[in-house]
C-alpha atoms as a PDB file:
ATOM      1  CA  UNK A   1       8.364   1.091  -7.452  1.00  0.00           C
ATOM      2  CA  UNK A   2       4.668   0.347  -7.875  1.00  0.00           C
ATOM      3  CA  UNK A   3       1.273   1.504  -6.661  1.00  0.00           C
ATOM      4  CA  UNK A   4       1.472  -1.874  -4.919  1.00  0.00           C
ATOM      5  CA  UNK A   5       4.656  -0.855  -2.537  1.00  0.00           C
ATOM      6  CA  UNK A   6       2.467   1.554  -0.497  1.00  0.00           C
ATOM      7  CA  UNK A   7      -0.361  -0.547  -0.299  1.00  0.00           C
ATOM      8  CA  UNK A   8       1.877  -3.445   0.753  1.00  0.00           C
ATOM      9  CA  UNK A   9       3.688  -1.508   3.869  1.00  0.00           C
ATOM     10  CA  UNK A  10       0.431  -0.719   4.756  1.00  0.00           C
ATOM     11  CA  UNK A  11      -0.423  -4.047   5.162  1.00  0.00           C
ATOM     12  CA  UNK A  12       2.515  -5.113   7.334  1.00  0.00           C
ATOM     13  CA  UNK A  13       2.566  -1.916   9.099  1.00  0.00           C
ATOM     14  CA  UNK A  14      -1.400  -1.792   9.829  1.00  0.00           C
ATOM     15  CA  UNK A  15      -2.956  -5.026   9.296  1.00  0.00           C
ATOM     16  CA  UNK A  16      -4.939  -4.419   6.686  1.00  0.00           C
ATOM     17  CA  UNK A  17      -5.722  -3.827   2.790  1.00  0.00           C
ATOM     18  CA  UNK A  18      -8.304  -0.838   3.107  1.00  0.00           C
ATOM     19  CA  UNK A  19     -11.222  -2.692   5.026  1.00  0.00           C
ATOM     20  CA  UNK A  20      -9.729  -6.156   4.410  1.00  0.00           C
ATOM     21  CA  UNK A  21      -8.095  -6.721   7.708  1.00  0.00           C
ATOM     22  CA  UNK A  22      -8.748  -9.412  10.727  1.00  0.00           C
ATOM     23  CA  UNK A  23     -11.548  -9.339  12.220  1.00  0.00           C
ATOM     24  CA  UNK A  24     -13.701  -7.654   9.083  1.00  0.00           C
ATOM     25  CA  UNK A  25     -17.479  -8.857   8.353  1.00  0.00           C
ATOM     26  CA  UNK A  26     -17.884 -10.603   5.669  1.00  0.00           C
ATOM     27  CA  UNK A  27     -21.598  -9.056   5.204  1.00  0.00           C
ATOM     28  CA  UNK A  28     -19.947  -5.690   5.525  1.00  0.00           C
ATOM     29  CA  UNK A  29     -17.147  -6.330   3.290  1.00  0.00           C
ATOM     30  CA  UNK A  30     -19.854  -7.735   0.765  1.00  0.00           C
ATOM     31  CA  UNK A  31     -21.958  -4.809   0.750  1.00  0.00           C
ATOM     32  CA  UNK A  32     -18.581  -2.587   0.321  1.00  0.00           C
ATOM     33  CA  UNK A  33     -17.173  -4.675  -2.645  1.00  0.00           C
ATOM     34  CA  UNK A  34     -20.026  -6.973  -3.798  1.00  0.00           C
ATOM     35  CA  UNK A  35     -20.244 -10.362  -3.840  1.00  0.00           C
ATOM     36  CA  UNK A  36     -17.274 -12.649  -3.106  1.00  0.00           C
ATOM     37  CA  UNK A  37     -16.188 -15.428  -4.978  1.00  0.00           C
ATOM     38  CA  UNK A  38     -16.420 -18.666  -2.839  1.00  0.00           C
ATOM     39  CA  UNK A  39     -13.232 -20.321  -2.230  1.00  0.00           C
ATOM     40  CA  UNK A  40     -14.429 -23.072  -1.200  1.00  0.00           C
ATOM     41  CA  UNK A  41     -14.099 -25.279   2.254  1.00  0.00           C
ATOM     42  CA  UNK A  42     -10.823 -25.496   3.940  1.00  0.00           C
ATOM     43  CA  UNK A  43     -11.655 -28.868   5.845  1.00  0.00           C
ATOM     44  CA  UNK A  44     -13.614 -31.301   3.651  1.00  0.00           C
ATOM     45  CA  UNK A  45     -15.660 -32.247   7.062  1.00  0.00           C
ATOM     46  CA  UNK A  46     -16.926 -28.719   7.973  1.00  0.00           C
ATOM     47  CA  UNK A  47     -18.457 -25.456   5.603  1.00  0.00           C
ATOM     48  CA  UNK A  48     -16.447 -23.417   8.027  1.00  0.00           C
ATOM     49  CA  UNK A  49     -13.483 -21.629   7.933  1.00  0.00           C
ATOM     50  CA  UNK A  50     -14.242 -20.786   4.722  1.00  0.00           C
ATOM     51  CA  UNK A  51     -12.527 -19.113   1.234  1.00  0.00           C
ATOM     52  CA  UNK A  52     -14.057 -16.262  -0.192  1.00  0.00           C
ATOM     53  CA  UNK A  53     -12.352 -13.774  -2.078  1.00  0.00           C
ATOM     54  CA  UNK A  54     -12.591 -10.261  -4.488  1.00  0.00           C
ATOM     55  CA  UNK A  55     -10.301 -10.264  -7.425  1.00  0.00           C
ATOM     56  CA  UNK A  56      -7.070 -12.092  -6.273  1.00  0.00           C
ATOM     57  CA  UNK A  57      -7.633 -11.479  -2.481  1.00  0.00           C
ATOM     58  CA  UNK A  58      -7.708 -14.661  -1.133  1.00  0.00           C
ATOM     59  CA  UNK A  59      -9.379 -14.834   2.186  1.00  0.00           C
ATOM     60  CA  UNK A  60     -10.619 -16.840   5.023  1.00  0.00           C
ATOM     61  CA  UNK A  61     -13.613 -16.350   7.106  1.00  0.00           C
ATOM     62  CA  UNK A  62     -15.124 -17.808  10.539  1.00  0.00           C
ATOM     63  CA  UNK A  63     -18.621 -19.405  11.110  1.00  0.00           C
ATOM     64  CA  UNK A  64     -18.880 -16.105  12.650  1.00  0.00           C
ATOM     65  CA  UNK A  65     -18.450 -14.287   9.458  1.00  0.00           C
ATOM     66  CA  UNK A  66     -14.937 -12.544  10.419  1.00  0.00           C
ATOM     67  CA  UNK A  67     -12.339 -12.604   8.366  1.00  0.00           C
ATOM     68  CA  UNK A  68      -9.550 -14.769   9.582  1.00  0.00           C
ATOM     69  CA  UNK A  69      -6.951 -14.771   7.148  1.00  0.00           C
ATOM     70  CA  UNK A  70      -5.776 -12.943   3.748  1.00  0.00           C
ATOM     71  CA  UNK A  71      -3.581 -13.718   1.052  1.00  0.00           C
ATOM     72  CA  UNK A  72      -1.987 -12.205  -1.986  1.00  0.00           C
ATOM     73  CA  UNK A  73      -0.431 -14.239  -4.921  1.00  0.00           C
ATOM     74  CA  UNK A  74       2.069 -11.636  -5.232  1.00  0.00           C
ATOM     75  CA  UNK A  75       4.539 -13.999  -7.681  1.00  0.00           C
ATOM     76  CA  UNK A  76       1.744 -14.020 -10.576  1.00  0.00           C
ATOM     77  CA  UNK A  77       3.709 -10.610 -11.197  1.00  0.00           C
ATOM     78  CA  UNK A  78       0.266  -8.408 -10.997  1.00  0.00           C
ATOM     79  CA  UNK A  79      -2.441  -8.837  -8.806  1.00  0.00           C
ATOM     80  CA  UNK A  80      -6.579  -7.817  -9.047  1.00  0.00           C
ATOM     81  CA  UNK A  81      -7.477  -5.933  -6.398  1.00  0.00           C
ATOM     82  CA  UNK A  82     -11.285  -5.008  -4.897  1.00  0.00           C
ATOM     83  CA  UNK A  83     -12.589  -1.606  -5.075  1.00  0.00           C
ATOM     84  CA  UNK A  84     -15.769  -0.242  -3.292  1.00  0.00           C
ATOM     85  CA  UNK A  85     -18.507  -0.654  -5.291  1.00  0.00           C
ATOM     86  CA  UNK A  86     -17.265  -3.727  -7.068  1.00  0.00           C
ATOM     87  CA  UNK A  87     -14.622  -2.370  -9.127  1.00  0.00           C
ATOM     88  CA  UNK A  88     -11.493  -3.543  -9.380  1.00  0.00           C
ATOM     89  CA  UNK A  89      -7.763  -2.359 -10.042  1.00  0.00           C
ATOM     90  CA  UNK A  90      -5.181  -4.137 -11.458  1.00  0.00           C
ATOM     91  CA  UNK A  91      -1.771  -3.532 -10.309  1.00  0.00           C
ATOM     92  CA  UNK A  92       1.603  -4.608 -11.068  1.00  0.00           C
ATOM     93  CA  UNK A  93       3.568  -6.705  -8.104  1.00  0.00           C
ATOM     94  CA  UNK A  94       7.191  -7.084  -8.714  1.00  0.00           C
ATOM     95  CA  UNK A  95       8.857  -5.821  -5.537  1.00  0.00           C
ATOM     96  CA  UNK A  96      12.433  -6.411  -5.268  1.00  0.00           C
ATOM     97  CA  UNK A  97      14.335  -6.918  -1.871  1.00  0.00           C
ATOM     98  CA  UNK A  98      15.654  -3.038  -2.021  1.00  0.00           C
ATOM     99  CA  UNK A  99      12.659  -1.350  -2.863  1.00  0.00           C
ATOM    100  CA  UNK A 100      10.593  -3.103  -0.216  1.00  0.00           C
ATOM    101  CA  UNK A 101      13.012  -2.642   2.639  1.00  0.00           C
ATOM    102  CA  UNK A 102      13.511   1.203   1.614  1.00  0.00           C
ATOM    103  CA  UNK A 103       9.956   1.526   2.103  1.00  0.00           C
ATOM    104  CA  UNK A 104       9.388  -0.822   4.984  1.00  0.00           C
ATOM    105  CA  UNK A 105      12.395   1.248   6.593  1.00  0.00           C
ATOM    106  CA  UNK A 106      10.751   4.422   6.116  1.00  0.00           C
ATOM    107  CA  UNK A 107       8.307   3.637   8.169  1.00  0.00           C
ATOM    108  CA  UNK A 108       9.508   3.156  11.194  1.00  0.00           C
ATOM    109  CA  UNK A 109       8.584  -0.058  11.889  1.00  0.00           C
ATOM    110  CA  UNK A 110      10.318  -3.223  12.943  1.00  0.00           C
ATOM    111  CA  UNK A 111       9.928  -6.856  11.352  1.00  0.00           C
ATOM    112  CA  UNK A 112      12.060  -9.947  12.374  1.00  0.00           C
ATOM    113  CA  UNK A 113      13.581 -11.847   9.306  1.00  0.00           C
ATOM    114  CA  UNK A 114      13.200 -15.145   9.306  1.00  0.00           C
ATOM    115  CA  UNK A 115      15.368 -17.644   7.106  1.00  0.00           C
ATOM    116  CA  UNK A 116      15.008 -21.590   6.787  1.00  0.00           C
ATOM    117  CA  UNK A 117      18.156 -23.655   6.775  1.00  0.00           C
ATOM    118  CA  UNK A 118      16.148 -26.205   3.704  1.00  0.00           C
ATOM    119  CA  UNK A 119      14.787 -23.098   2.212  1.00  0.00           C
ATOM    120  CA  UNK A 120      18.048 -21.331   1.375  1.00  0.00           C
ATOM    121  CA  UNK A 121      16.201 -19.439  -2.172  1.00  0.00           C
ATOM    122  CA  UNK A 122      13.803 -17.931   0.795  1.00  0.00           C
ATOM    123  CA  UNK A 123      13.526 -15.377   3.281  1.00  0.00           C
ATOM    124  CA  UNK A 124      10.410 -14.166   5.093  1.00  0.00           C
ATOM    125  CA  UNK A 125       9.678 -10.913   6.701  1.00  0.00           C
ATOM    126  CA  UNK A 126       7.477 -11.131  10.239  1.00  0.00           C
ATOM    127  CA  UNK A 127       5.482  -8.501  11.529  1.00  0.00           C
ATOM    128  CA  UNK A 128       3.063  -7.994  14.415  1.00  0.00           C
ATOM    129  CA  UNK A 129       1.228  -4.470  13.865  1.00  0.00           C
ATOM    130  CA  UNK A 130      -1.462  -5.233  16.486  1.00  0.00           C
ATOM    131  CA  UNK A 131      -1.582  -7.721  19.151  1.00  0.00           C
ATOM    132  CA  UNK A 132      -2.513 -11.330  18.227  1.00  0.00           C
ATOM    133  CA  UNK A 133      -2.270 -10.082  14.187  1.00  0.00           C
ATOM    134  CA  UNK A 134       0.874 -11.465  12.219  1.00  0.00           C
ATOM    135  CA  UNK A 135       1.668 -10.620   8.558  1.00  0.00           C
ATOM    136  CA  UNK A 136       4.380 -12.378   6.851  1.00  0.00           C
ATOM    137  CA  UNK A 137       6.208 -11.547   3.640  1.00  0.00           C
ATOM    138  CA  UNK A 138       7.845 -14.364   1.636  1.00  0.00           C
ATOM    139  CA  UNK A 139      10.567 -13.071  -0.448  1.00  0.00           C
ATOM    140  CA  UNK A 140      12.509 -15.118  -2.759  1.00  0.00           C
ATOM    141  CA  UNK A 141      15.617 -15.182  -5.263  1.00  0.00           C
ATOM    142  CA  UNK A 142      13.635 -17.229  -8.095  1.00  0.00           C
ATOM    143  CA  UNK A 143      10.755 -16.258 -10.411  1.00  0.00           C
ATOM    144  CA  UNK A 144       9.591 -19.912 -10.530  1.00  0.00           C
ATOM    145  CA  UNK A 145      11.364 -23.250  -8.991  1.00  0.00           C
ATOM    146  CA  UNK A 146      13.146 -24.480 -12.064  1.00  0.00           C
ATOM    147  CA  UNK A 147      14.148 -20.904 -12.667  1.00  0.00           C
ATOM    148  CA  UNK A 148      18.025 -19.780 -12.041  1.00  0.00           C
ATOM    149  CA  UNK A 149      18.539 -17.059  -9.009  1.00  0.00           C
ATOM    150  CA  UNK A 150      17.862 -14.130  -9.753  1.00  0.00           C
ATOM    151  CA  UNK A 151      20.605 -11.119  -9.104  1.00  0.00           C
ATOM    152  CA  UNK A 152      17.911  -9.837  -6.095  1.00  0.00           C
ATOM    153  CA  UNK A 153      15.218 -11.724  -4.159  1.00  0.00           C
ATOM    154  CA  UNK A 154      11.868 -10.858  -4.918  1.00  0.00           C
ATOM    155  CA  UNK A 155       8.516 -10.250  -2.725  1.00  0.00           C
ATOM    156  CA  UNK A 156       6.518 -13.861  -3.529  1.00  0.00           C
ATOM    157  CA  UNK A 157       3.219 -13.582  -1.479  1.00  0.00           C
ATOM    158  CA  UNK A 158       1.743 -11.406   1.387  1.00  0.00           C
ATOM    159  CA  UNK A 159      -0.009 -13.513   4.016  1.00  0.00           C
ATOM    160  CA  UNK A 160      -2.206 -11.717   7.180  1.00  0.00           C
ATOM    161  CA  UNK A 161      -3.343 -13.729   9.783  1.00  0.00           C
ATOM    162  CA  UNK A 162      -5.205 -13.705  13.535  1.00  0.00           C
ATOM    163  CA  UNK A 163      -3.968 -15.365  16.034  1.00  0.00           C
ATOM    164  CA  UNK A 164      -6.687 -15.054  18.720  1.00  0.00           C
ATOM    165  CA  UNK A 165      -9.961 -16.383  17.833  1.00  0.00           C
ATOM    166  CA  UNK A 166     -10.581 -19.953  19.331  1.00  0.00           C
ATOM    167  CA  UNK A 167     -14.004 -19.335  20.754  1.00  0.00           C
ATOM    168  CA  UNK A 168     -16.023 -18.971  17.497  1.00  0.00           C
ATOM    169  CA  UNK A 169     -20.067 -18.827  18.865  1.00  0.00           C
ATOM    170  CA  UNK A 170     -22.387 -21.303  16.839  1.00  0.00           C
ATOM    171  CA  UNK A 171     -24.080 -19.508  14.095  1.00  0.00           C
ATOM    172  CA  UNK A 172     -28.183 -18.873  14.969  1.00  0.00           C
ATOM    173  CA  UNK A 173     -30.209 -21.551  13.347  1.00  0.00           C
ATOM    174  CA  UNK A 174     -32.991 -19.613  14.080  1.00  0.00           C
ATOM    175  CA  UNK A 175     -32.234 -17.135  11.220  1.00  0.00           C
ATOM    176  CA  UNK A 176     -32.602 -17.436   7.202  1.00  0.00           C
ATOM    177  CA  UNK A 177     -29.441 -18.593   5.205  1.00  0.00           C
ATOM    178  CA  UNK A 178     -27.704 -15.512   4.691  1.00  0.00           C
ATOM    179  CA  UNK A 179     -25.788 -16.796   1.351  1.00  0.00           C
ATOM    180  CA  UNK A 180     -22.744 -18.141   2.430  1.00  0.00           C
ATOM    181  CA  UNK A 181     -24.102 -21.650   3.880  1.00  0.00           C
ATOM    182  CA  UNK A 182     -25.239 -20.298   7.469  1.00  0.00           C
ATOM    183  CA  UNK A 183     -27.724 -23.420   7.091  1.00  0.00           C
ATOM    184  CA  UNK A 184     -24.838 -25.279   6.235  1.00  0.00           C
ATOM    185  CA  UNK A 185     -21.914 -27.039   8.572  1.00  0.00           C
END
């Protein structure tokens, strides 16, 4: 078991890493962890949604500046994650099956597994802690696609996601650029 277990039944039992979690502002989340790294558009045709990120936290933000989405490249094996001030913490990720079901267990929560009939190295974990949030974790029995099963599937990535904002308001042109491409569509 790592430091990352905890942190990751948090996250499917919660919603959230710490003060990453749906709905979060990115200003606020800036001024908590410094500056993100931009990820970049997700649609070539529009600045926003948007990828930002601290460390290895992939995210996704709104026009609106909320974040939207989070991911964790859990199979890299350890993962970078923010700290206030703009430190970081580096943490190993390798969660097998057991351990992560042990802790998810102790919990008390429930999760609905979900298995793929052309996926059969796969199985994902679904969980709803709040309404309209989802959080989904992809376990597999491979370290890598060419690789041979292993003898116990392995936790692959965390993904957190919103379901429930359609209605994004336009951003005000009438204010300055406020350094993520307000002035920009």
């Amino acid at each position: 078991m790592t430091d990352f277990l905890p942190l990751l039944t948090g996250l499917a039992t919660t919603g959230g890493l710490g003060d990453l979690h749906c709905g979060a502002s990115l200003p606020e989340l800036a001024a908590r962890y410094g500056e993100p790294w931009d990820g970049g558009r997700i649609h070539r045709a529009t600045r926003w949604p948007h990828g930002f990120g601290w460390g290895d936290v992939q995210t996704v933000f709104c026009r609106c500046r909320e974040l939207r989405s989070l991911s964790l490249p859990v199979w890299h094996g350890e993962l970078e994650l923010p700290l206030p001030g703009g430190a970081s913490v580096t943490l190993g990720t390798r969660v097998t099956e057991s351990a992560l079901m042990a802790a998810l267990t102790a919990t008390g929560h429930s999760w609905r597994t979900v298995t793929y009939e052309n996926l059969p190295d796969q199985r994902n974990l679904m969980f709803s802690p709040a309404e309209e949030v989802r959080v989904e974790l992809v376990l597999t029995n491979r370290e890598a696609y060419d690789e041979p099963p292993l003898e116990e599937f392995v936790l692959h990535k965390a993904v957190l996601w919103d379901c429930d904002h359609v209605d994004c308001p336009e951003p005000d042109g009438t204010l300055p650029d406020d350094g993520w491409g307000a002035a920009e569509r």
